[in-house]
C-alpha atoms as a PDB file:
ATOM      1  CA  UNK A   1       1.813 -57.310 -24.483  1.00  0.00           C
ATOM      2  CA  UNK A   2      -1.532 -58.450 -23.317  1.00  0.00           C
ATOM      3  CA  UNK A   3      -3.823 -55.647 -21.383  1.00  0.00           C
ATOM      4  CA  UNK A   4      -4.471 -56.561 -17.766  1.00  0.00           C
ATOM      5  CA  UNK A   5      -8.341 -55.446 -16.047  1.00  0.00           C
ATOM      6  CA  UNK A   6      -7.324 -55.285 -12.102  1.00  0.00           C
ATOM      7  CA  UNK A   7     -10.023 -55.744  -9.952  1.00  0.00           C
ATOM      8  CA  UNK A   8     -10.792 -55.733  -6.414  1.00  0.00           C
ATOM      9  CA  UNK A   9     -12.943 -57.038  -4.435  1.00  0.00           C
ATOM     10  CA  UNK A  10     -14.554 -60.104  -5.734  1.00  0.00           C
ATOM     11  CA  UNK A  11     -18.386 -59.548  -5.482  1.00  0.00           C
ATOM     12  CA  UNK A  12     -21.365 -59.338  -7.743  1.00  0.00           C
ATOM     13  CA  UNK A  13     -20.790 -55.541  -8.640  1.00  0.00           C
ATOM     14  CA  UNK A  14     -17.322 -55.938  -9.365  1.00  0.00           C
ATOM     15  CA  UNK A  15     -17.902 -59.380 -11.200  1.00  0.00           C
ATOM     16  CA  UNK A  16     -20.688 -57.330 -13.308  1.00  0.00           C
ATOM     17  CA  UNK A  17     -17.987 -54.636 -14.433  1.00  0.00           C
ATOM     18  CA  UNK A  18     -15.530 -56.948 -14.891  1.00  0.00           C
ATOM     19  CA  UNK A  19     -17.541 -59.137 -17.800  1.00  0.00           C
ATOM     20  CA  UNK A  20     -18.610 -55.802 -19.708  1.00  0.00           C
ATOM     21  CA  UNK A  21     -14.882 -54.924 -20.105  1.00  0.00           C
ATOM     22  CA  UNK A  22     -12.615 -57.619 -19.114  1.00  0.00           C
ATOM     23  CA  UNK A  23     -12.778 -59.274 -22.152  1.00  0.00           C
ATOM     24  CA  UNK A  24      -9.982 -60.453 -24.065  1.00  0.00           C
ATOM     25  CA  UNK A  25      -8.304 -59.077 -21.210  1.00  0.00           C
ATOM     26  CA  UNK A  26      -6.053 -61.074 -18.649  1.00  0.00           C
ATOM     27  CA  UNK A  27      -8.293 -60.093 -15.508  1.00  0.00           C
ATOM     28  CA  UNK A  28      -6.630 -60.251 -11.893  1.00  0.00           C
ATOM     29  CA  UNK A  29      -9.091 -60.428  -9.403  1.00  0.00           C
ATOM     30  CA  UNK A  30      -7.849 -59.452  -5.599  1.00  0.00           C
ATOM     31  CA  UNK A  31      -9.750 -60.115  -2.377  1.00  0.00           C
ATOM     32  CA  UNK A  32      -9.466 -60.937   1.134  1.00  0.00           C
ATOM     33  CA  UNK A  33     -10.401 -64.305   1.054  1.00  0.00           C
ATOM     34  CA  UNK A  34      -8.812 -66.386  -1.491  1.00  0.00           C
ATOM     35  CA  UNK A  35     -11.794 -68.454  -1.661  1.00  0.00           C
ATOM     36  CA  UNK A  36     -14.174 -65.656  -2.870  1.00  0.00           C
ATOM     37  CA  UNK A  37     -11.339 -64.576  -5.374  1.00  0.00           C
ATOM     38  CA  UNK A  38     -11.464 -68.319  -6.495  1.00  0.00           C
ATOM     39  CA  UNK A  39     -15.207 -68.437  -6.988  1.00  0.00           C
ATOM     40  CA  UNK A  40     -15.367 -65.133  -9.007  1.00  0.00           C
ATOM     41  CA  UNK A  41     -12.765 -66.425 -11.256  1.00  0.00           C
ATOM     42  CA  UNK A  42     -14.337 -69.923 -11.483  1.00  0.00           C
ATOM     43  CA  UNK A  43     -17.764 -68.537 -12.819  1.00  0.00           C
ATOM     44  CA  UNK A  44     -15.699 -65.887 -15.418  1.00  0.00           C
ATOM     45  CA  UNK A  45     -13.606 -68.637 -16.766  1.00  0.00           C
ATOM     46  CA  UNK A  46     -16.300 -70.964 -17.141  1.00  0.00           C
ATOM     47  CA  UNK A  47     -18.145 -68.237 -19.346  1.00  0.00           C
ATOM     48  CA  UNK A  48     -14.677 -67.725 -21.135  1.00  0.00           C
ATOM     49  CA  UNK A  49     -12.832 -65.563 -19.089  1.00  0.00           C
ATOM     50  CA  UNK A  50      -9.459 -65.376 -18.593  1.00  0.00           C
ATOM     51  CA  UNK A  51      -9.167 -64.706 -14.675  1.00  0.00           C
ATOM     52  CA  UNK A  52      -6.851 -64.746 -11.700  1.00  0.00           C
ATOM     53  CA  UNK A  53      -7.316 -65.043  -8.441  1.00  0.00           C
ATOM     54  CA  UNK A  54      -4.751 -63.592  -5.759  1.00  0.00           C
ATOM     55  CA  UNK A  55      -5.772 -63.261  -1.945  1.00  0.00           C
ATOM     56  CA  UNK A  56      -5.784 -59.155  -1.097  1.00  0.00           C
ATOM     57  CA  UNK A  57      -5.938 -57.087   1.887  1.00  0.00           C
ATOM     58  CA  UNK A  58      -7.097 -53.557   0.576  1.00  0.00           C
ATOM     59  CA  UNK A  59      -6.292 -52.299   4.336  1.00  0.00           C
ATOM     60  CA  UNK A  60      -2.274 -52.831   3.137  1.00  0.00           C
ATOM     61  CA  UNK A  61      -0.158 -51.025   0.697  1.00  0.00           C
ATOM     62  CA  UNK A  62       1.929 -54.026   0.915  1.00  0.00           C
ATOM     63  CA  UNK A  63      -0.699 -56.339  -0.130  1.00  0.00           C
ATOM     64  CA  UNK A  64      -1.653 -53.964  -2.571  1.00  0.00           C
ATOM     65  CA  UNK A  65       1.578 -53.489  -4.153  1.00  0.00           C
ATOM     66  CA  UNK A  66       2.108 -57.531  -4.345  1.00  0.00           C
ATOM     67  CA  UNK A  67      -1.398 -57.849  -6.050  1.00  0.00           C
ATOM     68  CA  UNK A  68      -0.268 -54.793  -8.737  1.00  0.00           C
ATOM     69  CA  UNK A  69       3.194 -56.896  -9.276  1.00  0.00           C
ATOM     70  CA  UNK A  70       1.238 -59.922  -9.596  1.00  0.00           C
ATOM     71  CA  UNK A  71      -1.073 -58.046 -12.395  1.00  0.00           C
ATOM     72  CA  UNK A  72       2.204 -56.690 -14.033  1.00  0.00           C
ATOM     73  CA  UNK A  73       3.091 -60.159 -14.491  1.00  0.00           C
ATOM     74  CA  UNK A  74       0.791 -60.895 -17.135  1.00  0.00           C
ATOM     75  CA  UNK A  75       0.896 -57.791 -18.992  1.00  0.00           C
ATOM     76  CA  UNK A  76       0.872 -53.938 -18.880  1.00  0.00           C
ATOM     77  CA  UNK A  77      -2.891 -52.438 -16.644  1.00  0.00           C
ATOM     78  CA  UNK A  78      -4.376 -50.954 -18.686  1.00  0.00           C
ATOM     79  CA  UNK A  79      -8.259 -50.915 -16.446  1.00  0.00           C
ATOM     80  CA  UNK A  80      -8.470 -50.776 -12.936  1.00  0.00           C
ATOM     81  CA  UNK A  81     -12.162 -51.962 -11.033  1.00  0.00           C
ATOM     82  CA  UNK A  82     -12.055 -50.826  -7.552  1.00  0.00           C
ATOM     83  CA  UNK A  83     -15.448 -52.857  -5.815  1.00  0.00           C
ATOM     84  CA  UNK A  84     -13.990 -53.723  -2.185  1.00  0.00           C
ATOM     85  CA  UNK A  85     -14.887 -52.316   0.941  1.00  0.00           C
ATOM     86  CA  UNK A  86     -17.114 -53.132   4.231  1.00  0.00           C
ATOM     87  CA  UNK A  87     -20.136 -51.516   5.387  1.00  0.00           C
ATOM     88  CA  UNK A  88     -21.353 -49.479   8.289  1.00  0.00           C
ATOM     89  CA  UNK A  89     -23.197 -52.890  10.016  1.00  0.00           C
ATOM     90  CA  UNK A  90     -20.837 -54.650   9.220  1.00  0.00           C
ATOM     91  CA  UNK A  91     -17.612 -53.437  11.069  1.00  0.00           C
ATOM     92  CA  UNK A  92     -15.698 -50.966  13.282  1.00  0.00           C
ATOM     93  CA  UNK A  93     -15.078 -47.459  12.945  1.00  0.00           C
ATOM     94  CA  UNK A  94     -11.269 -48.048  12.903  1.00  0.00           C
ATOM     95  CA  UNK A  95     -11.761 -50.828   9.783  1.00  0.00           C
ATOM     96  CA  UNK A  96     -13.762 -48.839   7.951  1.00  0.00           C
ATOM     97  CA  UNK A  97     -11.541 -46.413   8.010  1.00  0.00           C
ATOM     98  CA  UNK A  98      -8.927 -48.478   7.204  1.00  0.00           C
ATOM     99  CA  UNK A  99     -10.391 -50.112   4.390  1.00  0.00           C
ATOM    100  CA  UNK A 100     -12.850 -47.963   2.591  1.00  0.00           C
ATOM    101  CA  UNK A 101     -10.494 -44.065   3.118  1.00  0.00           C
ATOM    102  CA  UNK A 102      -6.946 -45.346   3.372  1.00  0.00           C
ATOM    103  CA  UNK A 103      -7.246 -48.689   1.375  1.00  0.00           C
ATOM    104  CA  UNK A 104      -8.697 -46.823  -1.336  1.00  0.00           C
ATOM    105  CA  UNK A 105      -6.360 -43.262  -1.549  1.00  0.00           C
ATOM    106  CA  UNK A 106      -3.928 -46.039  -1.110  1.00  0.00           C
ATOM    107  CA  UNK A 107      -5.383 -48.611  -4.321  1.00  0.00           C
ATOM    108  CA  UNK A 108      -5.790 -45.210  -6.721  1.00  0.00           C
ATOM    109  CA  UNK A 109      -1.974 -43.482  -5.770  1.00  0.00           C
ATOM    110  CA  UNK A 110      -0.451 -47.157  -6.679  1.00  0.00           C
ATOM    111  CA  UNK A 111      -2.424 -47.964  -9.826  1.00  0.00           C
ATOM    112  CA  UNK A 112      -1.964 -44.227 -10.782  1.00  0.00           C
ATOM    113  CA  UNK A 113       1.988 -45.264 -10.822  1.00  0.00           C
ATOM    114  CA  UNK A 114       1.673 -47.398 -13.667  1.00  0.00           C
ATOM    115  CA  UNK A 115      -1.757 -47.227 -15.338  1.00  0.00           C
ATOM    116  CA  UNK A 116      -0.993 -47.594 -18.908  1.00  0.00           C
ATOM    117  CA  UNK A 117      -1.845 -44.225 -21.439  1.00  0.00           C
ATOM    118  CA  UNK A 118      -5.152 -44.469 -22.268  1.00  0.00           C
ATOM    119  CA  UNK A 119      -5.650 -46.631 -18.895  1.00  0.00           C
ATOM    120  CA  UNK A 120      -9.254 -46.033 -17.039  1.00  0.00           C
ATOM    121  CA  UNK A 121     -10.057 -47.303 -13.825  1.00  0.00           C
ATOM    122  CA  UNK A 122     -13.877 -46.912 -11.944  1.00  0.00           C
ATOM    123  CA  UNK A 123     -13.869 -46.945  -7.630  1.00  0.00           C
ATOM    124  CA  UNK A 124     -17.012 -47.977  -6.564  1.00  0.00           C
ATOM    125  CA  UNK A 125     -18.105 -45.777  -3.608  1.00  0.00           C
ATOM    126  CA  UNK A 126     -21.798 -44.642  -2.155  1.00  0.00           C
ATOM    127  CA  UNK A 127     -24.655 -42.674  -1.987  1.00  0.00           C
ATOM    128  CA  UNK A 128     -23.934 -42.655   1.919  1.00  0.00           C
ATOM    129  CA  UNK A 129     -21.385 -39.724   0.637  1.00  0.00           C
ATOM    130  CA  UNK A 130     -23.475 -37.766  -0.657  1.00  0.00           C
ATOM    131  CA  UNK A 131     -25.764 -37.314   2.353  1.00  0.00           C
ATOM    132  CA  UNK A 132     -23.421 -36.296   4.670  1.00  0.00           C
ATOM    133  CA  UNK A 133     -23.565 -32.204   5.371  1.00  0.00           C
ATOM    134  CA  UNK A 134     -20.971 -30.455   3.556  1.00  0.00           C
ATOM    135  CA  UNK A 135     -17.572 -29.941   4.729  1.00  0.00           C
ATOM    136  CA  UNK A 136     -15.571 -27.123   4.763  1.00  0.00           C
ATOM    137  CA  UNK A 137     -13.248 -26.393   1.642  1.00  0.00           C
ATOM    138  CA  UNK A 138     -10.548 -27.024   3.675  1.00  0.00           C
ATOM    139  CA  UNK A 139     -11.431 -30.071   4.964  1.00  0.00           C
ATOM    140  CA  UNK A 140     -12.275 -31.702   1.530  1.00  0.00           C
ATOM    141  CA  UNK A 141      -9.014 -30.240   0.511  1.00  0.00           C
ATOM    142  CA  UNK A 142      -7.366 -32.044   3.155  1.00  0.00           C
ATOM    143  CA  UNK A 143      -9.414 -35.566   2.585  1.00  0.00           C
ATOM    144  CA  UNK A 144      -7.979 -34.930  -1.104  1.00  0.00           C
ATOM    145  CA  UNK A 145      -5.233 -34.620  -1.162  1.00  0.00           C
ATOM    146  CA  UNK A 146      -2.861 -35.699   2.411  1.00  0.00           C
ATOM    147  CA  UNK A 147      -0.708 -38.277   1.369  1.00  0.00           C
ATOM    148  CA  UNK A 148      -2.510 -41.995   2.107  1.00  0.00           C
ATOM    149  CA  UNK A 149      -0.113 -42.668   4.880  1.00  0.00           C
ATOM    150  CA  UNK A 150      -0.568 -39.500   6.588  1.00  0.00           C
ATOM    151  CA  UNK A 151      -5.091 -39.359   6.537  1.00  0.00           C
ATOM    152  CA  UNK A 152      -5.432 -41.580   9.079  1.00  0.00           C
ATOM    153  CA  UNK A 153      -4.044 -38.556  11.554  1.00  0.00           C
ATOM    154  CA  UNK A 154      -6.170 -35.845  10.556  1.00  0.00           C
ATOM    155  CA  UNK A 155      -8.508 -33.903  12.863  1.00  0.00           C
ATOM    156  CA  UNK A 156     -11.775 -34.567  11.592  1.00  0.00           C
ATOM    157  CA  UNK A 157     -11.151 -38.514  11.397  1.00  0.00           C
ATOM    158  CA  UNK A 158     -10.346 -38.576  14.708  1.00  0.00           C
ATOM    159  CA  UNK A 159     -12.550 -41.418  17.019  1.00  0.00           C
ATOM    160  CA  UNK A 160     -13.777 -38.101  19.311  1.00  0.00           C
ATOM    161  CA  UNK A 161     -14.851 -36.510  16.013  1.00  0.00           C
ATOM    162  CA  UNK A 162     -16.790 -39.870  14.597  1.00  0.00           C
ATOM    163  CA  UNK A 163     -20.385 -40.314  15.937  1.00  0.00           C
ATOM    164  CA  UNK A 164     -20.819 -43.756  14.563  1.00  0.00           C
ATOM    165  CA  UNK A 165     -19.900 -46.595  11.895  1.00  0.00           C
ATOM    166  CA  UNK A 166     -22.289 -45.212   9.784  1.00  0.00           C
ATOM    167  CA  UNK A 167     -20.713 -41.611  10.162  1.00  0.00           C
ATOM    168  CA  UNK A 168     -17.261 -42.577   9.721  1.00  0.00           C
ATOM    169  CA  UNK A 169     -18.539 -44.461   6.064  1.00  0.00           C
ATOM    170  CA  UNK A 170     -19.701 -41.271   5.099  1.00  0.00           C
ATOM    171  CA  UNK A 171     -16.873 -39.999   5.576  1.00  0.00           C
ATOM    172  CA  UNK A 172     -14.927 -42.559   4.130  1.00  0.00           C
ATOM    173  CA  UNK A 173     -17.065 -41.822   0.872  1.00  0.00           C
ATOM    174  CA  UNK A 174     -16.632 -38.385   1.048  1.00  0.00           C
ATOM    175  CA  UNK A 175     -12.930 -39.042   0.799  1.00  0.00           C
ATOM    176  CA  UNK A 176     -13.185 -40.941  -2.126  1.00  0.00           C
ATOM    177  CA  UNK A 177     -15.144 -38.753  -4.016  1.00  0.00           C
ATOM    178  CA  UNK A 178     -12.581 -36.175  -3.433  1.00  0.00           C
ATOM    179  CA  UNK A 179      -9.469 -38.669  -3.836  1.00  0.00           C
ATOM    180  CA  UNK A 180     -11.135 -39.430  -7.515  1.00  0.00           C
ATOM    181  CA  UNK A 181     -11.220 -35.725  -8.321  1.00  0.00           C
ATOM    182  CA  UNK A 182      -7.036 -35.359  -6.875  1.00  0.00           C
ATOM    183  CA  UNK A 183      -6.021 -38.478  -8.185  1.00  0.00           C
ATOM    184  CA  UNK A 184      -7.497 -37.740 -11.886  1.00  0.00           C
ATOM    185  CA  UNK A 185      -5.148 -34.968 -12.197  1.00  0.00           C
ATOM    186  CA  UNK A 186      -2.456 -37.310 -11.833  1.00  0.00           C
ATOM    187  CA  UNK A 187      -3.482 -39.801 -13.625  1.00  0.00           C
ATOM    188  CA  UNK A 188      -4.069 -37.785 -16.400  1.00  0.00           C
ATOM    189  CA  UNK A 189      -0.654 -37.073 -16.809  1.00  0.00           C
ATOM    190  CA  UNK A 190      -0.318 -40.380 -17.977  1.00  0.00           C
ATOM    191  CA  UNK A 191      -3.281 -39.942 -20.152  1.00  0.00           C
ATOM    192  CA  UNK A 192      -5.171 -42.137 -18.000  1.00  0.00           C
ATOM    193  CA  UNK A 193      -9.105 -41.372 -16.256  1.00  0.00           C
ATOM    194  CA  UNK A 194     -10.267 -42.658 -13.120  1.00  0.00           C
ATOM    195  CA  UNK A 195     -13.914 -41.799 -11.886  1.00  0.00           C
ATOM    196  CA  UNK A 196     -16.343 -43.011  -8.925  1.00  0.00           C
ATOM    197  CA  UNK A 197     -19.977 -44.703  -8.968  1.00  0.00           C
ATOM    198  CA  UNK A 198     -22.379 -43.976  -5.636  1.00  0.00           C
ATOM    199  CA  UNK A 199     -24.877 -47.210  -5.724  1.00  0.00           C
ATOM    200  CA  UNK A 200     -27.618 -47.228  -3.474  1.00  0.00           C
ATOM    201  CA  UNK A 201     -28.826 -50.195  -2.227  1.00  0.00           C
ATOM    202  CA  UNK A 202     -28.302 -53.143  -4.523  1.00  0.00           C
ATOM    203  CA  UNK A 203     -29.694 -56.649  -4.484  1.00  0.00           C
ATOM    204  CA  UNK A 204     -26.596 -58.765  -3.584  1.00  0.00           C
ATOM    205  CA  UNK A 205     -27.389 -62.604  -1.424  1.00  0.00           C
ATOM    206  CA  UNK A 206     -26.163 -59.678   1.509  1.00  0.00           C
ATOM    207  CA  UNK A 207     -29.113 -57.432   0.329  1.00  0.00           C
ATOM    208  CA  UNK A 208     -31.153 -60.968   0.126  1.00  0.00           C
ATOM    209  CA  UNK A 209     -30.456 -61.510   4.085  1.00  0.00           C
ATOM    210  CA  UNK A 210     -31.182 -57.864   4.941  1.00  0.00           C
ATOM    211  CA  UNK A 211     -34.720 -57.635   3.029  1.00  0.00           C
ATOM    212  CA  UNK A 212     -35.459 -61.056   5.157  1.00  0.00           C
ATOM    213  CA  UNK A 213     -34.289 -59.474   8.175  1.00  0.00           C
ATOM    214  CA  UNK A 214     -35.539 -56.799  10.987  1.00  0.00           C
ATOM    215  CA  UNK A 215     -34.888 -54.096   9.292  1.00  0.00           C
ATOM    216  CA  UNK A 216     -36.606 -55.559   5.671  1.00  0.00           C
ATOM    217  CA  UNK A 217     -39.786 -53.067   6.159  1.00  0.00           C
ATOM    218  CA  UNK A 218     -37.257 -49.810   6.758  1.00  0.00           C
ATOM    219  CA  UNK A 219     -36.005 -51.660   2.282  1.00  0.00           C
ATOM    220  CA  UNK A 220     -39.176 -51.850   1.671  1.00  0.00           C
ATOM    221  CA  UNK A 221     -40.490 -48.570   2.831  1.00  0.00           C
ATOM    222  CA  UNK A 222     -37.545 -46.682   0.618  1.00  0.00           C
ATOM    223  CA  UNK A 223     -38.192 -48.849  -2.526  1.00  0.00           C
ATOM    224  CA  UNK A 224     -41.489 -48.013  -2.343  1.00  0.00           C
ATOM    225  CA  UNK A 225     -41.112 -44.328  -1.354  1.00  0.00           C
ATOM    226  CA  UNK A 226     -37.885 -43.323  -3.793  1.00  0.00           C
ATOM    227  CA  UNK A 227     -38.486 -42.391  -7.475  1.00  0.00           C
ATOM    228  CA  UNK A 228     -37.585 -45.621  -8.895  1.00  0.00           C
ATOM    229  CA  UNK A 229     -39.558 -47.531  -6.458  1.00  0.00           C
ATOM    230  CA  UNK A 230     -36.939 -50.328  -6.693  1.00  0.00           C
ATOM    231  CA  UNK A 231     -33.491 -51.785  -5.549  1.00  0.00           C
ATOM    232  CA  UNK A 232     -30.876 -51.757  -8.158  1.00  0.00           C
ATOM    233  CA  UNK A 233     -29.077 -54.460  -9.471  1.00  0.00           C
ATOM    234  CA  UNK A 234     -25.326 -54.947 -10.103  1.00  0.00           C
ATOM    235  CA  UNK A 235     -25.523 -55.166 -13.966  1.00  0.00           C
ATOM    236  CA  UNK A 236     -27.370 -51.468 -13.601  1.00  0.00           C
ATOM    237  CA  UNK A 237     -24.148 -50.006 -11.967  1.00  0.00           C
ATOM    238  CA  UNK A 238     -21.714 -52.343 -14.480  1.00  0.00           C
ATOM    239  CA  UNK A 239     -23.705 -49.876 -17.158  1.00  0.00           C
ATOM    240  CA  UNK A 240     -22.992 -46.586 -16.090  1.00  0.00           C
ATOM    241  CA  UNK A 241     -18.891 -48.033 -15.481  1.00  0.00           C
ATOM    242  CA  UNK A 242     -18.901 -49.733 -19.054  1.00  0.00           C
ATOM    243  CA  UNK A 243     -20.096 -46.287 -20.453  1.00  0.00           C
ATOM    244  CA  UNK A 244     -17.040 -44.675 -18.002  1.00  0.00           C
ATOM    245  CA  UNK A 245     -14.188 -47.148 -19.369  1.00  0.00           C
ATOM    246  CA  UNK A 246     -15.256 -46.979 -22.586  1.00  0.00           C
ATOM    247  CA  UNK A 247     -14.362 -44.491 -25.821  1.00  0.00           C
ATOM    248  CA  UNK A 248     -17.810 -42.918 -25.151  1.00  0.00           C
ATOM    249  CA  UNK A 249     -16.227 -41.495 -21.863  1.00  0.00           C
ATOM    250  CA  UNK A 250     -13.218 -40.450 -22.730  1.00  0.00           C
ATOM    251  CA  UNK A 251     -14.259 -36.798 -21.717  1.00  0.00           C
ATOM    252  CA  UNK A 252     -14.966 -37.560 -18.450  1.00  0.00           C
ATOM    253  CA  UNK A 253     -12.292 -38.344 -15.558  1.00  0.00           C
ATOM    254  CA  UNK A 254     -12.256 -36.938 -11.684  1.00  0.00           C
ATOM    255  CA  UNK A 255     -16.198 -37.374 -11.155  1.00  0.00           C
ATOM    256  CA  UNK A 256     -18.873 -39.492  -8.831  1.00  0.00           C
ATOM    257  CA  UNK A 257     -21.939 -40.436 -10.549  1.00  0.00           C
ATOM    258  CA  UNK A 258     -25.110 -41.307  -7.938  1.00  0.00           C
ATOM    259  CA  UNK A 259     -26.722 -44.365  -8.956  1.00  0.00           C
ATOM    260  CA  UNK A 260     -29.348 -44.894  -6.702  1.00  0.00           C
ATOM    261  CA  UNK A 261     -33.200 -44.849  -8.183  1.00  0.00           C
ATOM    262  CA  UNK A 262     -33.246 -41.252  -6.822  1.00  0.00           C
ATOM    263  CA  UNK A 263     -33.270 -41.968  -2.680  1.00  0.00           C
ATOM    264  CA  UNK A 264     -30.999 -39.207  -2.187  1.00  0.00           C
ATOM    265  CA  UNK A 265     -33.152 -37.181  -3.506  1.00  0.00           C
ATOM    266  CA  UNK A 266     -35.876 -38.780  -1.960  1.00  0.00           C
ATOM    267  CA  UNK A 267     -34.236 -38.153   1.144  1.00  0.00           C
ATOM    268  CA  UNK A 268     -33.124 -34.653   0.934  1.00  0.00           C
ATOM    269  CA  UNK A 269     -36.615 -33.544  -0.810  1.00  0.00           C
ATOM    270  CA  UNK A 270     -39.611 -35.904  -0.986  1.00  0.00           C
ATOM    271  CA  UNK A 271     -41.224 -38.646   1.132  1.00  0.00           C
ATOM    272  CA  UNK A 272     -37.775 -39.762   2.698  1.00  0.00           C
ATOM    273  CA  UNK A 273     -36.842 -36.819   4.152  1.00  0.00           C
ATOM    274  CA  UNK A 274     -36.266 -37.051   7.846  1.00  0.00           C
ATOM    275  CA  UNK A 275     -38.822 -34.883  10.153  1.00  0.00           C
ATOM    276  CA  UNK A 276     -35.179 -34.115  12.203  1.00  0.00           C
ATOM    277  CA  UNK A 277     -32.921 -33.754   9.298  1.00  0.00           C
ATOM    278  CA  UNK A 278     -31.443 -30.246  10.030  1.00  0.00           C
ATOM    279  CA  UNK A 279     -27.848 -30.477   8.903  1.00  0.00           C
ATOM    280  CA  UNK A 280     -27.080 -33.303  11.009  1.00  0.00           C
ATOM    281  CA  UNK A 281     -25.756 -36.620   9.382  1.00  0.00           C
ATOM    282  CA  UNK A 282     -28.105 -39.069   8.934  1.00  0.00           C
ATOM    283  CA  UNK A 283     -28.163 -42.213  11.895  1.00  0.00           C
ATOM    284  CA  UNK A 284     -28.043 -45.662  11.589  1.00  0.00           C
ATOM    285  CA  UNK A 285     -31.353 -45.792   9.603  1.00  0.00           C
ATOM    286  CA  UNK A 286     -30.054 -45.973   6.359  1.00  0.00           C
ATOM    287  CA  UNK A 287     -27.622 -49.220   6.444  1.00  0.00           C
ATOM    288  CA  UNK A 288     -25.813 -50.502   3.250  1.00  0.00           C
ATOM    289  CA  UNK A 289     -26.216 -53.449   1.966  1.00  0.00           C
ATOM    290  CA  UNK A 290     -23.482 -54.333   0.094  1.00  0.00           C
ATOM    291  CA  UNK A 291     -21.472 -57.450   0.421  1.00  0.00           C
ATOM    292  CA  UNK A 292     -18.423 -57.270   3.117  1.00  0.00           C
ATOM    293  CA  UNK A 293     -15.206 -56.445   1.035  1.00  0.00           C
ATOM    294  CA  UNK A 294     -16.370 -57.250  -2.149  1.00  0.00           C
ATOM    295  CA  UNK A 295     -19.314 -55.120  -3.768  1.00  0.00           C
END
């Protein structure tokens, strides 16, 4: 039976993953519009690919499920590359909490069903999670592990609760960090690892529009002020995720890996840190600039 690479979300980062390990794989690619699904799989097959496209709400377990039958179809999944999502500019509270926290707990509890042994799957997340104060035990407990259909109704994702788009991304990433960790157990009882990537900002044509935007000095005042002094590319995150799904990482499962030239810790201590920053989330001055639905 011939392995199946599932992937979401049909943008440059995904794309990138997908053509380190998808081939001689049957890859199903899965995204909100058809026509993006279509034009990921037209540049893969035309580079030798073997690639599927199938139209994908990650918002619906129902859509999900039909794009996991539609995978089964051609073989047994055996790889799982989780790149959709929107960002804080880029939509409401409510959808990003739809998309990004349940889509996602949602995407990892399905494929967990039926990853093959030996399976591996990578979610792409954010650094945005990682500079969000810490919660309480019990909180990340509860972002964790509450069953998908039931996180939507907790306490602390509640619209009083939620300052901001930005604010409920965070915690959107927080939650998948912690979903990786819960989930992992799981899927390792099938003998199958699942981990997260944080990007920072990486040069997609969305990046492209931002840099030539309003807010292109706040880009070019990080670059210039983080270790790296750069933006990252796609093919630098498909490196870290081609190291996860491969032999070379078969000791690691249920962990987030920040890839982002060292802003975070730019931003907690060196040049980016905030003259406020006293526990408080960070605003609106740190946007992401990754592509709508499909990183």
């Amino acid at each position: 039976m011939r392995e199946v690479l599932l992937w979401t979300g049909a943008g440059q980062i995904g794309m990138a993953i997908a053509r380190r390990v998808g081939y001689g794989k049957t890859v199903v690619v899965g995204d909100r519009s058809l026509e993006h699904a279509q034009a990921a799989a037209g540049v893969m097959n035309a580079a030798g690919f073997d690639v599927i496209p199938v139209e994908m709400d990650l918002s619906s377990r129902a859509s999900i499920q039909a794009l996991i039958r539609e995978a089964q179809r051609h073989g047994e999944i055996t790889m799982l590359v989780n790149a959709a999502g929107v960002s804080p500019s880029q939509a409401p509270i409510e959808t990003i909490l739809r998309v990004d926290l349940y889509g996602t707990a949602v995407l990892l509890e399905e494929v967990g069903q039926v990853i093959a042994p030996g399976g591996v799957g990578v979610t792409i997340s954010s650094q945005s999670g990682h500079r969000m104060p810490a919660l309480t035990p019990e909180e990340d407990a509860l972002l964790a592990c509450t069953p998908p259909e039931e996180l939507l109704q907790l306490d602390l994702l509640q619209p009083e609760r939620i300052r901001d788009t930005l604010h409920a991304y965070q915690l959107a990433k927080r939650c998948n960090e912690k979903r990786v960790m819960f989930e992992a157990v799981r899927w390792g009882a099938r003998g199958a690892r699942i981990n997260s990537i944080s990007p920072g900002i990486v040069v997609t044509p969305l990046a492209q529009d931002e840099f030539n935007g309003p807010r292109g000095a706040f880009y070019r005042d990080m670059f210039a002020r983080c270790p790296a002094g750069r933006p990252g590319t796609a093919d630098e995150i498909a490196n870290v995720a081609q190291l996860l799904m491969s032999p070379q990482g078969a000791f690691v499962t249920g962990a987030d890996f920040l890839v982002d030239g060292g802003a975070t810790a730019s931003y907690f201590y060196g040049p980016l840190k905030q003259p406020s920053q006293s526990g408080v989330p960070e605003t609106d001055r740190t946007p992401d600039t990754r592509e709508t639905r499909r990183n």
